[in-house]
N, C-alpha and C. Protein backbone atom coordinates (compact mmCIF):
# COMPACT_ATOMS: atom_id res chain seq x y z
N UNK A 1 -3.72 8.93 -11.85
CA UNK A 1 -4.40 8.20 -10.80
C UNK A 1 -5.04 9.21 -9.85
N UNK A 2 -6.36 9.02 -9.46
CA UNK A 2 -6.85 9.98 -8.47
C UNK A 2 -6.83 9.62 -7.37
N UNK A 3 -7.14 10.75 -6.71
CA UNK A 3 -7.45 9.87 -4.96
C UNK A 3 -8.53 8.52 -4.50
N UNK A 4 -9.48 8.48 -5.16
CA UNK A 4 -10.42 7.79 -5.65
C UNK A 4 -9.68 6.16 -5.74
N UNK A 5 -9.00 6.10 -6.81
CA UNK A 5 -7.95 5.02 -7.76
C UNK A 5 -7.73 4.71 -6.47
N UNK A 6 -6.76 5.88 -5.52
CA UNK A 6 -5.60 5.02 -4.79
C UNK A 6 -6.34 4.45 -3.43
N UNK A 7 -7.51 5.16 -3.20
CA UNK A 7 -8.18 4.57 -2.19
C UNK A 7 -8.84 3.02 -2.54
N UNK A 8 -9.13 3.45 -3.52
CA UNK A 8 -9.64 1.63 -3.74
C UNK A 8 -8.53 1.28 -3.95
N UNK A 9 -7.64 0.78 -4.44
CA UNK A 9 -6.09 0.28 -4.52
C UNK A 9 -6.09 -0.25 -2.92
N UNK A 10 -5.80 1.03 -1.90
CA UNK A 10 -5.64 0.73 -0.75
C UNK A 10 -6.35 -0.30 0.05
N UNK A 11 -7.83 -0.15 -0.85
CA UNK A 11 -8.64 -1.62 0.02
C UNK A 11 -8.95 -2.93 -0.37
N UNK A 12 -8.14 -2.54 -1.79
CA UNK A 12 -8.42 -4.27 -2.38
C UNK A 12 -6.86 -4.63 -1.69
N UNK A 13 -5.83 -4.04 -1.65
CA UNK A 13 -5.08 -4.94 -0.70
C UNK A 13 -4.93 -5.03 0.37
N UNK A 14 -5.86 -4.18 0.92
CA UNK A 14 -6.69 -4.67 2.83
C UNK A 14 -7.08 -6.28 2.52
N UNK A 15 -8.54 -6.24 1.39
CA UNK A 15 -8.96 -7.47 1.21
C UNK A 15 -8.25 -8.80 0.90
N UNK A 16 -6.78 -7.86 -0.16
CA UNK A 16 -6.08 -9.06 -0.21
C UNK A 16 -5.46 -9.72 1.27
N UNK A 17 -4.89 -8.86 1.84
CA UNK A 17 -4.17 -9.14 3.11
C UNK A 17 -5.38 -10.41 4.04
N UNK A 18 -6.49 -9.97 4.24
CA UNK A 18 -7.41 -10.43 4.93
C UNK A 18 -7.81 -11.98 4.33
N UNK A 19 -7.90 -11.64 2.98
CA UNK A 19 -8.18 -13.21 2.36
C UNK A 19 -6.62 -14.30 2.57
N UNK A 20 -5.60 -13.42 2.49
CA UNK A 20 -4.31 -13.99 3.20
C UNK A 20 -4.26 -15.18 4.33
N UNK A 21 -4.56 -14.05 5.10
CA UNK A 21 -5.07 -14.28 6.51
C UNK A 21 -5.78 -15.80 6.93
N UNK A 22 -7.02 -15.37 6.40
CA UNK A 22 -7.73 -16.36 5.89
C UNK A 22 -7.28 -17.84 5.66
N UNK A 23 -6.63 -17.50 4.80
CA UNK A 23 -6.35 -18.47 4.19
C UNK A 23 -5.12 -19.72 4.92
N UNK A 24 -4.21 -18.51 5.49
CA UNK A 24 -2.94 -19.31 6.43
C UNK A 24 -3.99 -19.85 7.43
N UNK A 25 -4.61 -19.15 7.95
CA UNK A 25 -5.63 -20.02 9.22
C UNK A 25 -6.27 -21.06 8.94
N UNK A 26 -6.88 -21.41 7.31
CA UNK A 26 -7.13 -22.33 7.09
C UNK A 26 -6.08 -23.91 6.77
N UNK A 27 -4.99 -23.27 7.08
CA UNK A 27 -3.56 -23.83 6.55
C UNK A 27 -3.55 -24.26 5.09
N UNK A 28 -4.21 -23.35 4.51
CA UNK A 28 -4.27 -23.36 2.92
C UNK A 28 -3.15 -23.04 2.04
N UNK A 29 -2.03 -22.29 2.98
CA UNK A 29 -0.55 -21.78 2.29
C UNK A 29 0.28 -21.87 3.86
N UNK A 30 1.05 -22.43 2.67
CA UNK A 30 2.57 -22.06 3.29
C UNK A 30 3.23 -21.31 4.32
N UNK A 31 3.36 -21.21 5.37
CA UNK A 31 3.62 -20.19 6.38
C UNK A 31 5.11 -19.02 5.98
N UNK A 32 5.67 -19.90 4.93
CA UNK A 32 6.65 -19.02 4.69
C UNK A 32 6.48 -18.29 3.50
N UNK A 33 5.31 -19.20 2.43
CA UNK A 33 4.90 -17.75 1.49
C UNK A 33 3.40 -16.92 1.78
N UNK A 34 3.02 -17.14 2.98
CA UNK A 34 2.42 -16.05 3.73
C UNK A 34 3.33 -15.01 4.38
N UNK A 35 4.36 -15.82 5.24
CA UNK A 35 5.22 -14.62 4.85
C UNK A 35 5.83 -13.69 4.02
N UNK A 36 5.79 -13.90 2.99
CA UNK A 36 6.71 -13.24 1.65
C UNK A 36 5.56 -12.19 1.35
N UNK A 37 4.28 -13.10 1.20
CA UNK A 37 2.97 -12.63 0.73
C UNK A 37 2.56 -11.30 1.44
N UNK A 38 2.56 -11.27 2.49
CA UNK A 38 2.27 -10.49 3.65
C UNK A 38 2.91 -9.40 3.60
N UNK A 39 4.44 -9.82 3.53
CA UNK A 39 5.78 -8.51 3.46
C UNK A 39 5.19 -7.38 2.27
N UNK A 40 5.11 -8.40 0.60
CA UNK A 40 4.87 -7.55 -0.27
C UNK A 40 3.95 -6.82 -0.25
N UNK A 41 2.26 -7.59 0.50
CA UNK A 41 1.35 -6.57 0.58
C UNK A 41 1.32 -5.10 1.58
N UNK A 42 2.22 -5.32 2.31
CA UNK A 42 2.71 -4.33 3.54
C UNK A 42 3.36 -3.06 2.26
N UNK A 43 4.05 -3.30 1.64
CA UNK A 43 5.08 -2.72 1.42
C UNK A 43 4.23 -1.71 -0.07
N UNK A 44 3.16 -2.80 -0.82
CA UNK A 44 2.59 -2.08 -1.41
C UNK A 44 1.43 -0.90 -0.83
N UNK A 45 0.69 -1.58 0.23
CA UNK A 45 0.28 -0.70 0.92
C UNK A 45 1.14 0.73 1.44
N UNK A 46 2.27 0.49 1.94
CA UNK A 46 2.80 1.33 1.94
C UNK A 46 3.34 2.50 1.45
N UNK A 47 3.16 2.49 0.11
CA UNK A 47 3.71 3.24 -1.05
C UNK A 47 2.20 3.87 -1.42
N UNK A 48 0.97 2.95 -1.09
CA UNK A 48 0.18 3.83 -1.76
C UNK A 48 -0.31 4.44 -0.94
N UNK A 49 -0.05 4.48 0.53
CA UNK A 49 -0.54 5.49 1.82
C UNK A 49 0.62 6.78 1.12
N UNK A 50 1.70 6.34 1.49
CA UNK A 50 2.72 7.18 0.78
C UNK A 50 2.10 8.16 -0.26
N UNK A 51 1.58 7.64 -1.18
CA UNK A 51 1.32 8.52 -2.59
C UNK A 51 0.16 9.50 -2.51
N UNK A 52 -0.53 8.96 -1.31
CA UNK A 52 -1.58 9.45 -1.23
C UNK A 52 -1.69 10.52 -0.03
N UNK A 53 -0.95 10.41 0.84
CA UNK A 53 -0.41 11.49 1.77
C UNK A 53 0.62 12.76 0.89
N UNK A 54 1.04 12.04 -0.30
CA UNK A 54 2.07 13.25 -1.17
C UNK A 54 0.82 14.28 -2.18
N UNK A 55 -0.30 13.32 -2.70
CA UNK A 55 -1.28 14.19 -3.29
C UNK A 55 -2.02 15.10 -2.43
N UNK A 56 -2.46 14.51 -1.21
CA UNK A 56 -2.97 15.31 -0.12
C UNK A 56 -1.96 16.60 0.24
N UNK A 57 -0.90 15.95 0.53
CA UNK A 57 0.09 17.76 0.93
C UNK A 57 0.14 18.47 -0.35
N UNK A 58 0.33 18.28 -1.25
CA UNK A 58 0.16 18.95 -3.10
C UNK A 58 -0.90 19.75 -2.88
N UNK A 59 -2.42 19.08 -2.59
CA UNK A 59 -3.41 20.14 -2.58
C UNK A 59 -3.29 20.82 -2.03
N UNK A 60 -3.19 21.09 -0.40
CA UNK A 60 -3.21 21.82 0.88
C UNK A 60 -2.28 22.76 0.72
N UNK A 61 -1.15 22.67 -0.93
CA UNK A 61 -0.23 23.40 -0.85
C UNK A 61 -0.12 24.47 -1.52
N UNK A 62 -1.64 24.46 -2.63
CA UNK A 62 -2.27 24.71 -3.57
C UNK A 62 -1.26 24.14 -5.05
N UNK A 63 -0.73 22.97 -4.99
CA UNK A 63 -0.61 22.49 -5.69
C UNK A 63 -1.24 21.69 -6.42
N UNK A 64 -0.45 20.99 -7.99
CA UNK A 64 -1.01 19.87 -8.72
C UNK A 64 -0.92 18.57 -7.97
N UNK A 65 -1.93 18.24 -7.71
CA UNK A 65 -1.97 16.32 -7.01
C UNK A 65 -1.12 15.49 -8.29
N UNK A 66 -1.84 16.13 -9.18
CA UNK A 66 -1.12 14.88 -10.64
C UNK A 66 0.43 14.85 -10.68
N UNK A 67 0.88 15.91 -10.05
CA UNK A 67 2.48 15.33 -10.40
C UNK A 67 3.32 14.63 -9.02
N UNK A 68 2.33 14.17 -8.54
CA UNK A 68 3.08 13.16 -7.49
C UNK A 68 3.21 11.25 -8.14
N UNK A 69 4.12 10.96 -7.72
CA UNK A 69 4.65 9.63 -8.28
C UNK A 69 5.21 8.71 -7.21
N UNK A 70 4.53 7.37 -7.61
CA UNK A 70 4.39 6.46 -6.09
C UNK A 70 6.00 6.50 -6.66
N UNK A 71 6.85 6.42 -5.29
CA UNK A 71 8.27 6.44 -4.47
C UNK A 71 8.45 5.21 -4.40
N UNK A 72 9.58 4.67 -4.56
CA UNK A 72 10.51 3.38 -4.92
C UNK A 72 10.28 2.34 -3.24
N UNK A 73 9.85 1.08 -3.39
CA UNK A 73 9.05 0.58 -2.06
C UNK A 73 10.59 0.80 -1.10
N UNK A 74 11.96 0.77 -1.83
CA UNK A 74 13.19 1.10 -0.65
C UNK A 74 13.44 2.57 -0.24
N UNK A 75 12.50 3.69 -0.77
CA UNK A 75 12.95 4.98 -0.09
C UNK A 75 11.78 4.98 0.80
N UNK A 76 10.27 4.19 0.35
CA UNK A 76 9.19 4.30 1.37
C UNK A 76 9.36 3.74 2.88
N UNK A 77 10.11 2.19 2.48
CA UNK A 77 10.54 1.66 3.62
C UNK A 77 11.06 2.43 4.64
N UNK A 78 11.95 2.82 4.08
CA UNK A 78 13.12 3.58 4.91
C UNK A 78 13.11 4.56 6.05
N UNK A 79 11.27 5.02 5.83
CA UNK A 79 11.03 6.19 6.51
C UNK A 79 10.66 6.15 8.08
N UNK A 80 11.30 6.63 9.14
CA UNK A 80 10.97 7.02 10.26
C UNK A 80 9.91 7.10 10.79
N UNK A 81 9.15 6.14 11.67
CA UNK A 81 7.57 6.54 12.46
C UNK A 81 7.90 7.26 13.62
């Protein structure tokens, strides 16, 4: 996967989130599987900011980007802001 991949990755589930959005405002879903909906897209987003902040430090490190591997969504969670 390149940086490329994970950046679009990253914005089709912006778009997903937004068509979400959307959609609860239209009261088109469920408020509680907008919630669920919402959580998972958070969480995937999350992993691929994650993966993509791990290929970025790889280069800068003069490392291989290719051997970074998206991280389990419970060790991404887990992390400290």
């Amino acid at each position: 996967m390149t940086e490329q991949d994970i950046l679009a990755r990253i914005k089709q589930l912006v778009d997903d989130e937004h068509e979400l959005r959307a959609k609860a405002s239209a009261g088109a879903i469920d408020p509680v599987a907008e919630r669920q909906q919402l959580a998972q897209l958070e969480v995937m987003l999350d992993q691929a900011w994650d993966l993509l902040r791990q290929r970025r430090a790889r280069v800068d490190a003069a490392e291989s980007p290719e051997d970074t591997e998206m991280r389990p969504a419970r060790e991404v969670e887990g992390y400290l802001q």
